[in-house]
Protein backbone atom coordinates (compact mmCIF):
# COMPACT_ATOMS: atom_id res chain seq x y z
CA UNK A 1 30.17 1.07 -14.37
CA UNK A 2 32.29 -1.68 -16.05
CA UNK A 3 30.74 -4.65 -13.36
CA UNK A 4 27.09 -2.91 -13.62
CA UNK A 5 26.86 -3.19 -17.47
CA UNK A 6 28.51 -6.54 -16.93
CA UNK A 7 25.51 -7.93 -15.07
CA UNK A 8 23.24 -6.50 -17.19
CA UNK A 9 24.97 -8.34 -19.79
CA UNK A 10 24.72 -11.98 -17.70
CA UNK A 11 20.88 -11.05 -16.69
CA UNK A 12 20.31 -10.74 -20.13
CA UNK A 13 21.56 -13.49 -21.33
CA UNK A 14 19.87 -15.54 -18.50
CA UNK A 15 16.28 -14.18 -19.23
CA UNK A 16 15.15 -17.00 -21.18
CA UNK A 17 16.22 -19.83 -19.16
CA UNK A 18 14.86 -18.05 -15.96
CA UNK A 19 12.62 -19.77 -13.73
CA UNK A 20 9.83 -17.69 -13.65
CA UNK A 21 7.15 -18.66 -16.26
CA UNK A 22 6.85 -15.50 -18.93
CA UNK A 23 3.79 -17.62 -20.98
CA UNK A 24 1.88 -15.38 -22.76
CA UNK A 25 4.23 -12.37 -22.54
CA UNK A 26 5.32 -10.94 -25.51
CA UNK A 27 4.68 -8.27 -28.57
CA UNK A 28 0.64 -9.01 -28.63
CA UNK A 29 -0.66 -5.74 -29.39
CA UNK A 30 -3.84 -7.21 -27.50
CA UNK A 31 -1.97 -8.42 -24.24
CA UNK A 32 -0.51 -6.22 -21.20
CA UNK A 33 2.24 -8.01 -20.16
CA UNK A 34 3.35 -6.55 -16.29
CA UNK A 35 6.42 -7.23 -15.00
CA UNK A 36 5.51 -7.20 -11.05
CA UNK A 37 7.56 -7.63 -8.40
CA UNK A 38 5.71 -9.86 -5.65
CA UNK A 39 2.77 -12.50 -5.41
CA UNK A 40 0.34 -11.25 -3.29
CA UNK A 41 -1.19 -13.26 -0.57
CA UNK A 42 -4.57 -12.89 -1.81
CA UNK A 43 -6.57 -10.73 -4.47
CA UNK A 44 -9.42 -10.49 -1.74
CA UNK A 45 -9.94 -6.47 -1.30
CA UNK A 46 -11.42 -6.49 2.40
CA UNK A 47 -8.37 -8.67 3.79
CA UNK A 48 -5.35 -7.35 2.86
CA UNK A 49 -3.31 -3.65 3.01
CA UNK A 50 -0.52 -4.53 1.19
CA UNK A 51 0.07 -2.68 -2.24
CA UNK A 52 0.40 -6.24 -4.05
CA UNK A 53 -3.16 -6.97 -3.34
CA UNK A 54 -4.43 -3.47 -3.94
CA UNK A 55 -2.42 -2.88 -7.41
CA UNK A 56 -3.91 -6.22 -8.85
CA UNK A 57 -7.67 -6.34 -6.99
CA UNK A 58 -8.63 -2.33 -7.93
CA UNK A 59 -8.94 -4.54 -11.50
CA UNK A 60 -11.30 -6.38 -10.88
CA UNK A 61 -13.42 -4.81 -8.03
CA UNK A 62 -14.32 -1.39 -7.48
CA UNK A 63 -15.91 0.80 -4.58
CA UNK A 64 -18.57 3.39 -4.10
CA UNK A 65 -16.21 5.93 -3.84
CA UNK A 66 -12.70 7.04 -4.75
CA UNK A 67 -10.00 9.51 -4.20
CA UNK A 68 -9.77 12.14 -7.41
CA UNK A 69 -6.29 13.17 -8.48
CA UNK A 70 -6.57 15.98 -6.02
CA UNK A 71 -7.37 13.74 -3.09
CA UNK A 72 -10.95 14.38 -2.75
CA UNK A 73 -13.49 11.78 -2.46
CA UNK A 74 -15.94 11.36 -5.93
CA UNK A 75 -18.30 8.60 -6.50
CA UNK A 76 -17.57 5.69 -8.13
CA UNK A 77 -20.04 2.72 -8.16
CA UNK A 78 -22.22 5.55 -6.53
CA UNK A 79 -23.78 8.36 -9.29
CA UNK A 80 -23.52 10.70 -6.33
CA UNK A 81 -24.09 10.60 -2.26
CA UNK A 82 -24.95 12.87 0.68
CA UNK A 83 -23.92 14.07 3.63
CA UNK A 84 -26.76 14.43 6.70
CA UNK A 85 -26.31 17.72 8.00
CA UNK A 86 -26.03 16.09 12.10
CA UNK A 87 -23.00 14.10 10.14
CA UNK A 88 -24.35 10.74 11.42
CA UNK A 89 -24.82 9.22 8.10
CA UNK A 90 -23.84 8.97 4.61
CA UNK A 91 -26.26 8.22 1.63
CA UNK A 92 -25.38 6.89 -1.58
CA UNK A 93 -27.29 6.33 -4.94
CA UNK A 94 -26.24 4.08 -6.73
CA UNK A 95 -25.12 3.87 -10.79
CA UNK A 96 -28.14 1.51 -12.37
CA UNK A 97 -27.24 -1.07 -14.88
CA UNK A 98 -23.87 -1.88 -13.76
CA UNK A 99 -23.01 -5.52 -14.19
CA UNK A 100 -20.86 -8.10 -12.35
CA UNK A 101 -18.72 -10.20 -14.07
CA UNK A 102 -21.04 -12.95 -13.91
CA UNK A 103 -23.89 -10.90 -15.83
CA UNK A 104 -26.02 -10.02 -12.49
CA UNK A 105 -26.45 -6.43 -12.02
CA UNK A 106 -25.54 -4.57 -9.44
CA UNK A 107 -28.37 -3.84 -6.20
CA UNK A 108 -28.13 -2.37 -2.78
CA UNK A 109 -28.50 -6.15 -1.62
CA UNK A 110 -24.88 -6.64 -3.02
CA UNK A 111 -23.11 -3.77 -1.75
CA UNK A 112 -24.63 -3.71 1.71
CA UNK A 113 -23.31 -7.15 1.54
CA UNK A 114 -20.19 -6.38 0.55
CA UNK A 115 -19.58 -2.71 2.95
CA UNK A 116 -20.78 -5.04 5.82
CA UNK A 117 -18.22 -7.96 4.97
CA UNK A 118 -15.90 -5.28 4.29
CA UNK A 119 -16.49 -3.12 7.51
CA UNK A 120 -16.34 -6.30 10.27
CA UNK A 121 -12.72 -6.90 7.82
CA UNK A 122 -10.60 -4.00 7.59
CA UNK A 123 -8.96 -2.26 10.66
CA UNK A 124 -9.92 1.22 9.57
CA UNK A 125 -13.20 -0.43 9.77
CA UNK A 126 -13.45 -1.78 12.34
CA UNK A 127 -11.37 1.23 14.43
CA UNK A 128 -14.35 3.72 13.13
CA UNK A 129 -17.27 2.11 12.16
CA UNK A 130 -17.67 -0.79 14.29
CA UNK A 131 -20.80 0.36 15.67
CA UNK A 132 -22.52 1.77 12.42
CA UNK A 133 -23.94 -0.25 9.87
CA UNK A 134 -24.55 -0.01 5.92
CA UNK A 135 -28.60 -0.53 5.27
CA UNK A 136 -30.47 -1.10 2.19
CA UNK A 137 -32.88 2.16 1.53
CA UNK A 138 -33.84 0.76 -1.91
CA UNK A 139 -32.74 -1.23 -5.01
CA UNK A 140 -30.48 1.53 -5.77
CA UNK A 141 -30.03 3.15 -2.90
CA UNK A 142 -27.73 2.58 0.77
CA UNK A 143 -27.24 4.60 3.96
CA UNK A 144 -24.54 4.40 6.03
CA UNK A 145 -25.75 4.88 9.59
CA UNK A 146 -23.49 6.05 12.56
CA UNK A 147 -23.73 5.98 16.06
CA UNK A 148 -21.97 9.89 15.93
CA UNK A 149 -20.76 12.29 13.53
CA UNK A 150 -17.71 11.46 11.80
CA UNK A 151 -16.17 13.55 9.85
CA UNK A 152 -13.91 11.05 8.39
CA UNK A 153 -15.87 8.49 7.29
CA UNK A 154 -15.91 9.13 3.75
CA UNK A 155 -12.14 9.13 3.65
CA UNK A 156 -12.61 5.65 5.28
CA UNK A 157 -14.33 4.14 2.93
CA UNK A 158 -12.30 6.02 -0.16
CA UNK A 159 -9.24 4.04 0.91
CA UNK A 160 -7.00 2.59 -1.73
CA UNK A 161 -6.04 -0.38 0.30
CA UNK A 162 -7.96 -2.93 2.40
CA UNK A 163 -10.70 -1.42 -0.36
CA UNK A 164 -14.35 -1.83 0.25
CA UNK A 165 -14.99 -3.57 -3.24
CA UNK A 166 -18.49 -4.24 -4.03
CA UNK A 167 -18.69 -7.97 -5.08
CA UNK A 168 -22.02 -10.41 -5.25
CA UNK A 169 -23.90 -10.89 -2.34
CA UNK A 170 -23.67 -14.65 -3.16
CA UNK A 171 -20.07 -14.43 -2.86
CA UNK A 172 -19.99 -12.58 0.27
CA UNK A 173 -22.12 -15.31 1.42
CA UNK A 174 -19.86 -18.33 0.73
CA UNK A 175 -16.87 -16.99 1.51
CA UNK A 176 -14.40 -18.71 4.56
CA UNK A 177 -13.93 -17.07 7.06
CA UNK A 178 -9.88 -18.33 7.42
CA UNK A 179 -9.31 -18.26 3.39
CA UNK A 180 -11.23 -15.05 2.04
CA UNK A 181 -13.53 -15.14 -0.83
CA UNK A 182 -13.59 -18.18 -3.40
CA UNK A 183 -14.45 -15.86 -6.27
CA UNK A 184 -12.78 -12.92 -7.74
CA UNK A 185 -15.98 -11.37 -9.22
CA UNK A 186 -16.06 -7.42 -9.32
CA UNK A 187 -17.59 -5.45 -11.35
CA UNK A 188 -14.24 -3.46 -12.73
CA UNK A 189 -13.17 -3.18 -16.33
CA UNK A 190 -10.94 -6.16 -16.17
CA UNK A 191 -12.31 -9.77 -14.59
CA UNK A 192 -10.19 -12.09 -13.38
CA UNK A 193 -8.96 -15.20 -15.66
CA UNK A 194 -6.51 -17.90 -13.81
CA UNK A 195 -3.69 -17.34 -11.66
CA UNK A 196 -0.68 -19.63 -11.52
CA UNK A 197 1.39 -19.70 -7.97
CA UNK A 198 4.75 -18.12 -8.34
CA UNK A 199 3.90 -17.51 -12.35
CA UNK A 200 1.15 -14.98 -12.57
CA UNK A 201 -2.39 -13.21 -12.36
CA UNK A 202 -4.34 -13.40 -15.49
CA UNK A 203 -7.13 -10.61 -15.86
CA UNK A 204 -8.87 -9.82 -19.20
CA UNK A 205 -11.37 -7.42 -20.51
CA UNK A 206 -14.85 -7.36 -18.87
CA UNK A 207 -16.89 -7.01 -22.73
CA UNK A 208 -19.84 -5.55 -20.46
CA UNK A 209 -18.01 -3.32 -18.58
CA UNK A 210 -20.56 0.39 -17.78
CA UNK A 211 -17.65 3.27 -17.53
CA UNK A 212 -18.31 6.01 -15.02
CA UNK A 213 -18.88 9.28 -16.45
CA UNK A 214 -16.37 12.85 -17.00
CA UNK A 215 -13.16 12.71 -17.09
CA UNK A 216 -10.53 10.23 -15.79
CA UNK A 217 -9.09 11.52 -12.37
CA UNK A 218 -6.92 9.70 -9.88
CA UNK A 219 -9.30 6.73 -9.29
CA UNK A 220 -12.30 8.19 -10.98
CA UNK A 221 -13.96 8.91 -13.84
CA UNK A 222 -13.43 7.40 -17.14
CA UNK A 223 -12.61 3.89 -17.02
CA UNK A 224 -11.88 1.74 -20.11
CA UNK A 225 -10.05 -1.51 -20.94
CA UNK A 226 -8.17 -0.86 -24.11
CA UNK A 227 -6.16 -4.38 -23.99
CA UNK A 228 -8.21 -7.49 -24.25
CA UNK A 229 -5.64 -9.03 -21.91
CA UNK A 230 -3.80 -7.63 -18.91
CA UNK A 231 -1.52 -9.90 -17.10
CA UNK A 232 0.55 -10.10 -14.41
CA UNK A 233 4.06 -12.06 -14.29
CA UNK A 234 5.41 -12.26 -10.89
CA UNK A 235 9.48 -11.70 -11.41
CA UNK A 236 11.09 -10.96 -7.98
CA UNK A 237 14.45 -10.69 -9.52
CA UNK A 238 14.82 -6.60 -10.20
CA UNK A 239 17.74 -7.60 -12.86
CA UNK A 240 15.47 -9.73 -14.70
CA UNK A 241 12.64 -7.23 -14.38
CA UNK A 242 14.62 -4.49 -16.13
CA UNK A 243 16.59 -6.54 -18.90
CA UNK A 244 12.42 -7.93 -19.43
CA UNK A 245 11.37 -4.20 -20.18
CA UNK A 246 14.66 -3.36 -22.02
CA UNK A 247 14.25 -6.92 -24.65
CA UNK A 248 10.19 -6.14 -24.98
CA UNK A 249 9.71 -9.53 -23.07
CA UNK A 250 7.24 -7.03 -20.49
CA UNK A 251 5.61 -3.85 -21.83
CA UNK A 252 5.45 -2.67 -18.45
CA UNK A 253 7.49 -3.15 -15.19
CA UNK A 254 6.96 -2.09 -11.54
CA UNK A 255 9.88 -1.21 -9.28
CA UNK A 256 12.70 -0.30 -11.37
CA UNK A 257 16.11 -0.55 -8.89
CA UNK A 258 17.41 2.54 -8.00
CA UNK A 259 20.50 1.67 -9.62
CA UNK A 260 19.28 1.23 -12.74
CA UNK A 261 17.46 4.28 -13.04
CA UNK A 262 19.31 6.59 -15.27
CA UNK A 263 20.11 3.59 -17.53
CA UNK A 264 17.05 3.26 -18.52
CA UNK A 265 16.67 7.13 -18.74
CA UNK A 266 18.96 6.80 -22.21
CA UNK A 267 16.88 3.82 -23.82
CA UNK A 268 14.88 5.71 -26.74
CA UNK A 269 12.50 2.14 -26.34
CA UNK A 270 11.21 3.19 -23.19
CA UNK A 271 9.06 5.78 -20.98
CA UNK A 272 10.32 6.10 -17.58
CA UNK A 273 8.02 6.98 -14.40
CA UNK A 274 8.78 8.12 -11.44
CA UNK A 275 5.88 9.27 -9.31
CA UNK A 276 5.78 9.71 -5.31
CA UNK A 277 4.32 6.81 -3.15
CA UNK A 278 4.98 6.37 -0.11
CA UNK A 279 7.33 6.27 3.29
CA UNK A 280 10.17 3.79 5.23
CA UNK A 281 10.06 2.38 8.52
CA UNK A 282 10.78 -0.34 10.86
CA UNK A 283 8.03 -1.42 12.61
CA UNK A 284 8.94 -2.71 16.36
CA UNK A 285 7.22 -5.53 18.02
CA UNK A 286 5.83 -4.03 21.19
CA UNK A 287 3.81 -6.74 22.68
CA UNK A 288 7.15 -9.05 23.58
CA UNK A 289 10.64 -8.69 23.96
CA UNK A 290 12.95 -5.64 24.11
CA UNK A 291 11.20 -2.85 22.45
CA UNK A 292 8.44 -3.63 24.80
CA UNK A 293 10.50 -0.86 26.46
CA UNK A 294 10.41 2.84 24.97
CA UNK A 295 13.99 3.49 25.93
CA UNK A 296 15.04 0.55 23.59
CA UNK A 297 12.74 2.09 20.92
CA UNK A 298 14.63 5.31 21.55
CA UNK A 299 17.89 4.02 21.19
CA UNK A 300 17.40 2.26 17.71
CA UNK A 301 15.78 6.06 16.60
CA UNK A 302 19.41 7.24 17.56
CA UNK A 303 21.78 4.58 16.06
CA UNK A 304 20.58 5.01 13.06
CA UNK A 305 21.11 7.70 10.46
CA UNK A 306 18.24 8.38 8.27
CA UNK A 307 20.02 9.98 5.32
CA UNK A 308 22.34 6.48 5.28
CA UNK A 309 19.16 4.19 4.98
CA UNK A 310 17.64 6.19 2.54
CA UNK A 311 20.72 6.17 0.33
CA UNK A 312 20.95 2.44 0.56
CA UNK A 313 17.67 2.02 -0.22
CA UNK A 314 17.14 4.16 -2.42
CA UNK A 315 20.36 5.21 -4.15
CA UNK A 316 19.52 8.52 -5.75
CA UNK A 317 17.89 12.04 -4.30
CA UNK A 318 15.54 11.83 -6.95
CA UNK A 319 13.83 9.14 -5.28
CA UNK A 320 13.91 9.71 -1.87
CA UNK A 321 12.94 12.98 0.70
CA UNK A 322 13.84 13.13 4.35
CA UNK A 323 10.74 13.72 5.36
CA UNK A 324 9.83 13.49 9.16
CA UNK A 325 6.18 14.16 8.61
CA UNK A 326 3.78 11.35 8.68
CA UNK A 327 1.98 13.39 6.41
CA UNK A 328 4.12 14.71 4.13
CA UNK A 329 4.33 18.07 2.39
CA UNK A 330 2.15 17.48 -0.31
CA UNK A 331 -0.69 17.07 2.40
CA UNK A 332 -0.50 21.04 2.97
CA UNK A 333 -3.92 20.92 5.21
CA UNK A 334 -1.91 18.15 7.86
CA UNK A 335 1.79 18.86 7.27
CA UNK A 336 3.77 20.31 10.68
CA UNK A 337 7.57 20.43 11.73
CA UNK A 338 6.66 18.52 15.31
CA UNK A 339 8.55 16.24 16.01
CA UNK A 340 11.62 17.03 13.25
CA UNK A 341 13.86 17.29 16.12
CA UNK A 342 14.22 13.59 17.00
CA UNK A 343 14.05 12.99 13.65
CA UNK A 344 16.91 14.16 13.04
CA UNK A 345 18.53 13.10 16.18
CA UNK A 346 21.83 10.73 15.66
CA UNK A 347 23.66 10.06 18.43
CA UNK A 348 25.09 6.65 18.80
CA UNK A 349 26.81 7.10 22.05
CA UNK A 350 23.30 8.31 23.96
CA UNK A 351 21.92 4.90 21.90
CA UNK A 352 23.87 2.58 23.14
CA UNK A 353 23.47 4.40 27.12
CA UNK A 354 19.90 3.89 26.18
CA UNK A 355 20.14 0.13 24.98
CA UNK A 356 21.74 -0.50 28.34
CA UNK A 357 18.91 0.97 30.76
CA UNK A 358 16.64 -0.81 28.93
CA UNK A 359 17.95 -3.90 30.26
CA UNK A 360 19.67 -5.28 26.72
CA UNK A 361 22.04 -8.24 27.57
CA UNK A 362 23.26 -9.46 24.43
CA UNK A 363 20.25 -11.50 23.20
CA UNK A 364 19.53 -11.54 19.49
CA UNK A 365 17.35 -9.12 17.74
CA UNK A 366 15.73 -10.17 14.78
CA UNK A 367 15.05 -7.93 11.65
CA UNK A 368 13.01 -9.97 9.52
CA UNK A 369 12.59 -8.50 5.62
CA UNK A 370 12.00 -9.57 2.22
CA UNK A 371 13.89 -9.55 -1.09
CA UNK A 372 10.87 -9.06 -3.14
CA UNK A 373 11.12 -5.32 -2.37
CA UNK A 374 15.02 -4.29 -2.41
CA UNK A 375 14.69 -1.38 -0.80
CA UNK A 376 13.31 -3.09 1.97
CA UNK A 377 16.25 -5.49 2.41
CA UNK A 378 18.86 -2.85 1.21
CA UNK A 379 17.61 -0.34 4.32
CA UNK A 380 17.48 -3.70 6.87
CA UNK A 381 21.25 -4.18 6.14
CA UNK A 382 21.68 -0.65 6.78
CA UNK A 383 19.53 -1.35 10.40
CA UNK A 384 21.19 -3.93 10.61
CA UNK A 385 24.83 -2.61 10.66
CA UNK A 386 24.07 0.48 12.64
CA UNK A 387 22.89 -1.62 15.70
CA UNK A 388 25.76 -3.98 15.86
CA UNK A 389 28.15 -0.61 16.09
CA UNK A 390 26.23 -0.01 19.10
CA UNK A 391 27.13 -3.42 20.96
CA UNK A 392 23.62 -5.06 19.48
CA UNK A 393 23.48 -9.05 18.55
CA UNK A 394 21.43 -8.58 15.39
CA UNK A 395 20.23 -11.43 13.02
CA UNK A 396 18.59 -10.14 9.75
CA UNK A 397 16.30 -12.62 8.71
CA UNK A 398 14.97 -12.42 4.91
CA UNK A 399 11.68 -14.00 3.47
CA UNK A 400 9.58 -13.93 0.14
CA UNK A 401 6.77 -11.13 0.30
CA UNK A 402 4.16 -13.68 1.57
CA UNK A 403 6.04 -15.33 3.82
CA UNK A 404 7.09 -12.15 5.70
CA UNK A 405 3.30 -10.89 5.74
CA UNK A 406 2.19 -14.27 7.64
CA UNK A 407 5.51 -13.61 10.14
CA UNK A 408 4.81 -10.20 10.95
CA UNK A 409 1.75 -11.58 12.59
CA UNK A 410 3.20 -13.73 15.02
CA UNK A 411 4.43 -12.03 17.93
CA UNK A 412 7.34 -14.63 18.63
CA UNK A 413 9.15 -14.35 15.57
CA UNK A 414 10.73 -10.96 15.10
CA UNK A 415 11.05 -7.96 17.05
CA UNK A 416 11.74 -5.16 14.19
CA UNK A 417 10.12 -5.80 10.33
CA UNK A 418 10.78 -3.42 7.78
CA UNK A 419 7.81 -2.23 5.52
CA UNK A 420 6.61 0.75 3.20
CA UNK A 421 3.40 2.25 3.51
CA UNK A 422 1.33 4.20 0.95
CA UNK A 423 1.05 7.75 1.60
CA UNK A 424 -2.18 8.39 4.28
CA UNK A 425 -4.67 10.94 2.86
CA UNK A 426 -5.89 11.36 6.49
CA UNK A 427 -4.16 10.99 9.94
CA UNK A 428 -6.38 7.70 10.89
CA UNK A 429 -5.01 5.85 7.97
CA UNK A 430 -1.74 5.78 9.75
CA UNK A 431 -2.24 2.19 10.98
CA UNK A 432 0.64 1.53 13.22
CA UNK A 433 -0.69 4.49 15.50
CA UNK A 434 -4.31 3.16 16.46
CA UNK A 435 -4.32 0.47 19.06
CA UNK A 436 -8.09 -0.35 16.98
CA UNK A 437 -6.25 -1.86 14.44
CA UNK A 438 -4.60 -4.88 16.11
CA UNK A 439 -1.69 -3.64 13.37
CA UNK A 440 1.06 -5.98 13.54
CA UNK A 441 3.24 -4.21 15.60
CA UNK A 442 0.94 -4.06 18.13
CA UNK A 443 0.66 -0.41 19.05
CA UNK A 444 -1.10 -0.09 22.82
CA UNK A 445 -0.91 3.88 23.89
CA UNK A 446 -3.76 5.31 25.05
CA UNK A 447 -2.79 8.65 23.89
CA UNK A 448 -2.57 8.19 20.38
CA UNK A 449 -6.22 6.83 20.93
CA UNK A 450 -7.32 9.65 22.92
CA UNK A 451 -5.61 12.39 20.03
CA UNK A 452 -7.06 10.36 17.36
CA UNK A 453 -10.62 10.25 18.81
CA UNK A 454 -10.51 14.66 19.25
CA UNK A 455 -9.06 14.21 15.74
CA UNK A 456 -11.88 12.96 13.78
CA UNK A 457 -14.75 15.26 15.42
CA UNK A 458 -12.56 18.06 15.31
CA UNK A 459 -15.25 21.26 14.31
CA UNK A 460 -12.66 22.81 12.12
CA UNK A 461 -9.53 21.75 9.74
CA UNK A 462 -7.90 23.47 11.76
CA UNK A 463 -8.32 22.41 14.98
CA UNK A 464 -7.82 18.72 13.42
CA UNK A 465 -4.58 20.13 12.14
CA UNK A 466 -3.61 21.24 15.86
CA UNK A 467 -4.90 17.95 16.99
CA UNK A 468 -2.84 16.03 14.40
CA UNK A 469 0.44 18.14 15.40
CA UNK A 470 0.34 17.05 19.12
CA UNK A 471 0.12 13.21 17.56
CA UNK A 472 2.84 13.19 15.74
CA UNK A 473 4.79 15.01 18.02
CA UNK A 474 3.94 12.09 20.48
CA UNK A 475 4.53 9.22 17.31
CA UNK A 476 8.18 10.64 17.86
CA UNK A 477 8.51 10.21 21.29
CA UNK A 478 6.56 7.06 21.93
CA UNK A 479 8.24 5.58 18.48
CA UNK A 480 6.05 2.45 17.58
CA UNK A 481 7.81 2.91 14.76
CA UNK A 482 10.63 5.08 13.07
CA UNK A 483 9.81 6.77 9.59
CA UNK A 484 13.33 7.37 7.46
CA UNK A 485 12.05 8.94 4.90
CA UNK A 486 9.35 9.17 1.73
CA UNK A 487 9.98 7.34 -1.35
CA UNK A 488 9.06 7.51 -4.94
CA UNK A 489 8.48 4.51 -7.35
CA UNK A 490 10.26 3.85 -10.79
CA UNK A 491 8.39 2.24 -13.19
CA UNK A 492 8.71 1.87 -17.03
CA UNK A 493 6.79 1.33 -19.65
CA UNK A 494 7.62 0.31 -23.67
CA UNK A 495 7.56 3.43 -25.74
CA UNK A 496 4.07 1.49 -27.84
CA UNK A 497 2.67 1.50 -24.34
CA UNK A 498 0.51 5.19 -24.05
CA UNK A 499 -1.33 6.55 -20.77
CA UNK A 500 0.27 4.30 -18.23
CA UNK A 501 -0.97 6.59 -14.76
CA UNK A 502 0.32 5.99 -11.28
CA UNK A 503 -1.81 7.08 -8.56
CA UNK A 504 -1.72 4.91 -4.99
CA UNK A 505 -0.34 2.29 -7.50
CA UNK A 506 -0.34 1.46 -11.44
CA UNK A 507 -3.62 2.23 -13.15
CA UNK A 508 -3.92 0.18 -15.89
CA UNK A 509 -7.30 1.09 -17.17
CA UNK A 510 -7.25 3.70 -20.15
CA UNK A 511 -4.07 2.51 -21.09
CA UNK A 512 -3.17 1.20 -25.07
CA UNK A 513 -0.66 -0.74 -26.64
CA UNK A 514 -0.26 -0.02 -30.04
């Protein structure tokens, strides 16, 4: 206890000669000053699945539809849309008088635009809807066309990351194909200002800005900027994040440590949140080197205890569930026990048997993993350490957040990353399972195709639900990956800081600083 308030002490002390540019933060009643843990590689919706892109872009752009706060999909940009009875296609009317940033209102030219960009982009996308197509009806009207019924679509194009944002068609239009868009122009209640590398993302308050009607829910509803300013300070070092929140440098931080947790609990200053988000794994590179092989895939699933990589990562019970599902509890219409049994399995002897018949001879393996998110690193060590008991060579490799995005991509350099995924709402948003995707990863199993394919035209919820049991109970045997466990997000706000929501990330909309 002594060494922890210690450090808290030093980081303190340190805050103002830190590297990391704080300009602008501060007690402005008009300014949101975030304390966020990683730069994202872009703010471009359509490119990117990654929670750092997401929790920033949902800002600035914003889709058709929208998950409530009881997982259902409500309309968003649209004022309402319909389902064709055959299930072949989707129509949506869209809200008149809605404005882009730049003053141009909204049209059916721009969003079928933007839902085509957006559908040849994203991997759920492309998986589902590669041979369907978004057309223009009327000014204020699109149908999405499909070449079958699917009853997932609308789930599809609900998702919370690699978002369908609806942006200018002009934009759409010049934007590279290698960088992304060159303009950040949604039509959200914040619009995007400047953004300094490695210092922040400055958004402000769209004046314009036509609020969806009832009330706010999950990602719907009522939508208002109360801060004229919203901006977000990129601080990688967790110490520095929490002694920001605790001296009123930030009014709001993201990812408060584990370890730091039920400090902050006592500080009469501050609101603490802790809300559920999402799930551990190590993703194995199956299109080179050892875990090419199922056996080796088995034998890391075996080494390593779950319970002891969720406690390093996490620290506390209260933030972590073993949880085998890869839909958890909470998802009572997909939730089944298949598979718990090699979840649980932990039997290092039988792992290191299994290393050898896969062929291992002693070259490295390389964990790569980033510092940005802690528990990421924290549960790598943990990997790491368990497969070195077993006879394994293991070199953990560790990278910024961006960094370890563009080397997950390239098939030489890694053979195990670890990552955190949002919790699905559906079965098909489990990317690492689909082959369609091109995930990195690089999942190839033509059963998982086959189960997913029965999933989505599945006459009943529960026959999907049948259909969704026999695919995870193969995710466990096949193993492109190995779930540890779900996790939950602290965050904490300054007690002047009212209506601060998490849902699939920090909703900053609706929320005032007095």
């Amino acid at each position: 206890m002594f060494r922890r308030l210690l450090s808290l002490v030093l980081v303190v002390g340190l805050v103002g000669c830190s590297t990391t540019s704080n300009e602008g933060a501060g007690n402005d009643a008009n300014t949101l000053d975030v304390a966020y843990m990683a730069q994202p590689a872009t703010i471009d919706p359509h490119t990117s699945n990654t929670s750092a892109t997401s929790d920033i872009a949902r800002n600035i752009f914003e889709q058709l539809v929208a998950f409530d706060e009881n997982y259902e999909v409500a309309p968003l940009l649209a004022e309402s849309y319909e389902e064709a009875d055959d299930g072949k296609s989707i129509t949506f009317h869209l809200r008149e008088g809605v404005t882009f940033h730049n003053g141009k209102e909204m049209t059916a030219d721009d969003v079928v635009a933007s839902m085509e960009r957006w559908r040849g982009l994203s991997g759920k996308a492309i998986a589902f809807l590669s041979e369907s197509e978004f057309v223009k009806e009327d000014d204020y009207t699109v149908v999405l066309k499909m070449d079958k019924p699917l009853t997932i679509a609308k789930y599809i194009i609900a998702m919370s990351t690699t978002f369908a944002g609806i942006m200018p068609e002009e934009t759409v239009e010049s934007a590279d194909e290698a960088t992304g868009i060159k303009e950040f122009i949604g039509t959200g209640p914040f619009k995007f200002v400047d953004w300094k590398q490695d210092q922040h993302i400055k958004l402000e308050k769209y004046e314009d800005y036509q609020s969806p009607t009832g009330e706010a829910s999950g990602l719907v509803g009522k939508r208002v900027a109360l801060v004229d300013q919203l901006t977000f300070h990129f601080v990688q070092d967790s110490s520095t994040r929490t002694a920001g929140i605790q001296t009123g440098e930030y009014d709001v931080v993201m990812n408060i440590p584990p370890d730091n947790v039920e400090q902050l609990k006592g500080d009469p200053n501050l609101q603490l949140h802790i809300d559920p988000l999402g799930y551990l794994t190590s993703i194995f590179n199956k299109k080179q080197g050892l875990f090419t092989d199922q056996k080796a895939r088995q034998a890391v699933n075996l080494a390593v205890d779950k319970e002891e990589v969720m406690l390093s990562a996490y620290t506390s019970e209260e933030i972590f569930t073993l949880e085998h599902g890869l839909l958890s509890e909470d998802y009572v219409n997909w939730h089944n026990d298949a598979g718990i049994e090699e979840y649980n399995a932990y039997d290092p002897e039988r792992a290191k048997q299994l290393l050898q018949e896969a062929g291992y001879n002693g070259e490295p393996i390389r964990i790569i993993t980033t510092r940005d998110y802690e528990d990421y690193y924290n549960g790598g060590v943990v990997l790491q350490q368990k497969l070195e008991q077993i006879g394994a060579n293991v070199e953990l490799e560790v990278y910024d957040w961006p960094s370890l995005l563009e080397k997950r991509t390239d098939e030489n350099a890694y053979d195990l990353y670890m990552m955190g995924f949002l919790h699905a709402t559906d079965p098909t948003q489990i990317q690492y399972l689909d082959s369609r995707y091109d995930f990195p990863g690089w999942t190839d199993h033509a059963v998982f195709d086959e189960l997913l394919d029965e999933l989505v035209v599945a006459p009943t919820p529960e026959e999907a639900k049948e259909i969704f049991a026999k695919l995870q109970a193969e995710n466990w045997a096949y193993l492109p990956a190995i779930k540890y466990g779900d996790y939950k997000r602290a965050h904490a706000t300054r007690q002047n800081v009212s209506n601060f929501q998490f849902f699939h990330g920090p909703v900053f909309w609706n929320v005032e600083k007095e």
